[in-house]
N, C-alpha and C. Protein backbone atom coordinates (compact mmCIF):
# COMPACT_ATOMS: atom_id res chain seq x y z
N UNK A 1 82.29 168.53 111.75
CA UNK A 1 83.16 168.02 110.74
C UNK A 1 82.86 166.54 110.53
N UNK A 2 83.15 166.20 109.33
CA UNK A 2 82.39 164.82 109.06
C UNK A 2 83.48 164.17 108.58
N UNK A 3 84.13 162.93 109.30
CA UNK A 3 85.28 162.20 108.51
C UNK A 3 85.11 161.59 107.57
N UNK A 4 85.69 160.78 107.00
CA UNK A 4 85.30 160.20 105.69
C UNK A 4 86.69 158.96 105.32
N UNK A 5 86.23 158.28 104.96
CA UNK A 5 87.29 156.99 104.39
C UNK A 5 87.24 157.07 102.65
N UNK A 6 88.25 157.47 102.28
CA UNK A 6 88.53 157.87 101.15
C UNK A 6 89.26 156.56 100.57
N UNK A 7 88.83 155.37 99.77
CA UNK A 7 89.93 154.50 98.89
C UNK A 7 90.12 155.03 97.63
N UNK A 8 91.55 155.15 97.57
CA UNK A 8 91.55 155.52 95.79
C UNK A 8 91.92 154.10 95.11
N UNK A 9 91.87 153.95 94.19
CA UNK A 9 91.94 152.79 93.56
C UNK A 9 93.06 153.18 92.25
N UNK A 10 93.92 152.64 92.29
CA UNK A 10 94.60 152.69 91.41
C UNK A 10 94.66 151.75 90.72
N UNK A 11 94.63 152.10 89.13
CA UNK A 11 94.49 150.53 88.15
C UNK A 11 95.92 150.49 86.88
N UNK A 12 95.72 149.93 86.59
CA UNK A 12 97.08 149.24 85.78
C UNK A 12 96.22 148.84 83.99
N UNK A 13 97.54 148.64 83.49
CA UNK A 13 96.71 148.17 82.18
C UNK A 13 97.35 146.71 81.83
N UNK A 14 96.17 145.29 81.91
CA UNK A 14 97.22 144.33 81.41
C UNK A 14 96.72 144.16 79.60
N UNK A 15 97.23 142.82 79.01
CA UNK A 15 97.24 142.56 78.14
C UNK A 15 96.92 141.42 78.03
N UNK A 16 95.74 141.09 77.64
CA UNK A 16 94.76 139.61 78.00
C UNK A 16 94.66 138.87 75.94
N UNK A 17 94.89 137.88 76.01
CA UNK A 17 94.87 137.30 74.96
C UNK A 17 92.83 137.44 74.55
N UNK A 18 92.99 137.74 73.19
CA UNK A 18 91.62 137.97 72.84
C UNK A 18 90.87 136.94 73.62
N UNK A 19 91.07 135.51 73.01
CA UNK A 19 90.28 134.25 73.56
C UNK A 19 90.59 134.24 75.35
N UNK A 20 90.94 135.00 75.65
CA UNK A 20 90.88 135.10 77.23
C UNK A 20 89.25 136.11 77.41
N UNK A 21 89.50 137.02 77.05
CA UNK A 21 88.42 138.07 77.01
C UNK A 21 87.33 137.68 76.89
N UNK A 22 86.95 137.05 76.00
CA UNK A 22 85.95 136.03 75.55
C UNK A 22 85.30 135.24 76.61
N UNK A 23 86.36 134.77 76.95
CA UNK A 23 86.24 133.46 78.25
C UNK A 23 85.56 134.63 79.70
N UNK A 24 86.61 135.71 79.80
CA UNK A 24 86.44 136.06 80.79
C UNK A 24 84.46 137.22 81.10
N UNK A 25 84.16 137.07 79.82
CA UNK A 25 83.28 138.04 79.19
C UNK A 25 81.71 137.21 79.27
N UNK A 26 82.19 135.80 79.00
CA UNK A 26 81.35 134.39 79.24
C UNK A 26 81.20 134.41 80.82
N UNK A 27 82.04 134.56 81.71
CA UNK A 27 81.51 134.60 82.96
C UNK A 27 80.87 135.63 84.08
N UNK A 28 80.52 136.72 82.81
CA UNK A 28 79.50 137.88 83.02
C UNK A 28 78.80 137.49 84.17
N UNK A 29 78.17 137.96 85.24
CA UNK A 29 76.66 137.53 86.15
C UNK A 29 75.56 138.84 85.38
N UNK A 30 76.40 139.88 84.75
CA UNK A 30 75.08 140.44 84.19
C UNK A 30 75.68 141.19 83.47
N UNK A 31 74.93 141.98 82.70
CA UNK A 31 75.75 142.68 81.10
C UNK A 31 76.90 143.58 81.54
N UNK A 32 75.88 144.17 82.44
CA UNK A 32 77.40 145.65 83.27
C UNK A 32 78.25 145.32 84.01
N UNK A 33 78.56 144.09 84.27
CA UNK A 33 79.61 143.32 84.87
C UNK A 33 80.76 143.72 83.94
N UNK A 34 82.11 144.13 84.74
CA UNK A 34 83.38 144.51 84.15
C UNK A 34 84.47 143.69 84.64
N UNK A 35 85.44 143.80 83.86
CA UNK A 35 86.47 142.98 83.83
C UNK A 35 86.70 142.53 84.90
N UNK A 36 87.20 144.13 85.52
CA UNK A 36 87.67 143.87 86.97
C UNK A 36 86.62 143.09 88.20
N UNK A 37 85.22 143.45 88.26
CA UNK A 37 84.54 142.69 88.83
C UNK A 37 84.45 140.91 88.89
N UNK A 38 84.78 140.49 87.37
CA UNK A 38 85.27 138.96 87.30
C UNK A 38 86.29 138.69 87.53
N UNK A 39 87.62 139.39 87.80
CA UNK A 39 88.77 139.37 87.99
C UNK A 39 88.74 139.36 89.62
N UNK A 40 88.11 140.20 90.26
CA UNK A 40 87.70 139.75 91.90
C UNK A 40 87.44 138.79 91.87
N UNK A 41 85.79 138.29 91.37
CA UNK A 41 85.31 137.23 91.86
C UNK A 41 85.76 136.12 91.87
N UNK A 42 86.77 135.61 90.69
CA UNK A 42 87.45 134.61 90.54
C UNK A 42 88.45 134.61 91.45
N UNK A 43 89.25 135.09 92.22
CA UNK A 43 89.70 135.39 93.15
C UNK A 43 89.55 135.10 94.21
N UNK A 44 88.63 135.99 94.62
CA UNK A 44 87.82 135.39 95.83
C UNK A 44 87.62 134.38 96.20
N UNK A 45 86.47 133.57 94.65
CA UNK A 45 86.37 132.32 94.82
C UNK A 45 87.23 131.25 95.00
N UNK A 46 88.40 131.59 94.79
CA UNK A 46 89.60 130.41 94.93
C UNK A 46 89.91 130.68 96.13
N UNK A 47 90.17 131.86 96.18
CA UNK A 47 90.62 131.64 98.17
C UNK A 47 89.87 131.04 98.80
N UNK A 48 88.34 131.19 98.43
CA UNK A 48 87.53 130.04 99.23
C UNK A 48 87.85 128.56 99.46
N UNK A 49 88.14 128.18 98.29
CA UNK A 49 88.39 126.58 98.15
C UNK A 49 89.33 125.80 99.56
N UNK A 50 89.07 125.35 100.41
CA UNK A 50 89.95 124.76 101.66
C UNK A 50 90.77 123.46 100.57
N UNK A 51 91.42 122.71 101.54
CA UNK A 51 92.53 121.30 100.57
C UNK A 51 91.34 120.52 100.47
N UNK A 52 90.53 120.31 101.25
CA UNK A 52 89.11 118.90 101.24
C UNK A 52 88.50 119.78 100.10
N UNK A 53 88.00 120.87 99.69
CA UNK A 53 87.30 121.05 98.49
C UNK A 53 88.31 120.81 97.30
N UNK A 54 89.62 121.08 97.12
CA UNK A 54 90.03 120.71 96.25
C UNK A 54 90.48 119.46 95.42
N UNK A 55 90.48 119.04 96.72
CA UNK A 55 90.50 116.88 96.70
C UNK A 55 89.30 116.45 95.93
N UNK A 56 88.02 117.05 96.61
CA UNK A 56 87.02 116.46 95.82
C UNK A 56 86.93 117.02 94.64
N UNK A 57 87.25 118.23 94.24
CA UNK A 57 86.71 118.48 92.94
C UNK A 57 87.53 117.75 92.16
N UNK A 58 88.90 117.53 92.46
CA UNK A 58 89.90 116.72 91.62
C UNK A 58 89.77 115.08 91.39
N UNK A 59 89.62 114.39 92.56
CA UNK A 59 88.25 113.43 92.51
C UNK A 59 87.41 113.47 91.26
N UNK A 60 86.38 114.51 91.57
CA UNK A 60 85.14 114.57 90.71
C UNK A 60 85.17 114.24 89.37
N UNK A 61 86.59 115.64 88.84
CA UNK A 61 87.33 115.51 87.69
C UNK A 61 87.26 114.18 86.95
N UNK A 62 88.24 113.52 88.30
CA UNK A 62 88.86 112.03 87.19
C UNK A 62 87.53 110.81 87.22
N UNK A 63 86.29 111.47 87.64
CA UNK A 63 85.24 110.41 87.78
C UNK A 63 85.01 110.31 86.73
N UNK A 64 84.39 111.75 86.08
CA UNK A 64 84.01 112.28 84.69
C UNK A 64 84.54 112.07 83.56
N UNK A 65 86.20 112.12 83.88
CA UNK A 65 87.41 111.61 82.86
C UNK A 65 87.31 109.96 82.73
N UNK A 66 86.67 109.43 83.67
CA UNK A 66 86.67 107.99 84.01
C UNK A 66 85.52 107.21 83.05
N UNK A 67 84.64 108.22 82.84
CA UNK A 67 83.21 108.19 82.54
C UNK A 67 82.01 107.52 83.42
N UNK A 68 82.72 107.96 84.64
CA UNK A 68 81.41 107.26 85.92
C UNK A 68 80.76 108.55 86.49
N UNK A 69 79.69 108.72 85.63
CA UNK A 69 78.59 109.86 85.58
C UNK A 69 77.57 109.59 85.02
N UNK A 70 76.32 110.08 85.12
CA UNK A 70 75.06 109.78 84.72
C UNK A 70 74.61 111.28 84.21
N UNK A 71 74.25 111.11 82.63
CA UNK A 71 73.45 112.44 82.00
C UNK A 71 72.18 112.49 82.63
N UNK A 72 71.70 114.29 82.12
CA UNK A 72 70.38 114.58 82.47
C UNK A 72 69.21 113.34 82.11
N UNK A 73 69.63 112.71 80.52
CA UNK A 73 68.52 111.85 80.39
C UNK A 73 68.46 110.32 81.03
N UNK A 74 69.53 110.42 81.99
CA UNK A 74 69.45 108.68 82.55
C UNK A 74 68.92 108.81 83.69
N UNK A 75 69.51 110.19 84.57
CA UNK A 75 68.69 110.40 85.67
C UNK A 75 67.20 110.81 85.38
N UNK A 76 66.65 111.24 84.53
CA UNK A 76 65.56 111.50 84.29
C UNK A 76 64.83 110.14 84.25
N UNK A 77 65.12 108.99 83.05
CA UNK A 77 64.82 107.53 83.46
C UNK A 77 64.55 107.09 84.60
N UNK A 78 66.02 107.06 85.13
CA UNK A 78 65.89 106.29 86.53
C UNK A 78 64.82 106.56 87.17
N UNK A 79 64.35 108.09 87.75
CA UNK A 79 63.83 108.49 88.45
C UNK A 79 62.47 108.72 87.94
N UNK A 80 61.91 107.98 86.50
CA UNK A 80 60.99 107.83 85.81
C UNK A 80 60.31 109.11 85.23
N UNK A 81 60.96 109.58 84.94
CA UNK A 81 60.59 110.82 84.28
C UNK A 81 60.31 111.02 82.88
């Protein structure tokens, strides 16, 4: 006899604003990527975030908002390119 681990998955229906869809459709990793697969990953990925990653990215944020950043073509300069 052979056991087996059976998950059923039960799904729900929400109601996503078109321009959500869009957005969420933009963060494809490949064509057959489905909703629900970006709906994990985004997920996931936030649980990742510890308080020190979120400091810095919020940091980062107001550097950018600050305008203390360097484009592709200045670093390209600098670095004589």
């Amino acid at each position: 006899m052979i056991a087996s681990n059976t998950c059923w998955m039960t799904t729900t229906t929400i109601q996503v604003d078109k321009k959500v869809r869009e957005r969420l459709n933009g963060l494809k990793l490949h064509p057959r990527e489905t909703l629900n697969d970006i709906i994990e990953r985004l997920l996931e990925d936030s649980r990742e975030l510890n308080e020190q990653t979120k400091k810095e990215i919020k940091e980062a944020i107001a550097a950018i908002e600050a305008g203390r950043y360097k484009t592709h073509e200045q670093v390209k300069k600098d670095l004589g390119f």
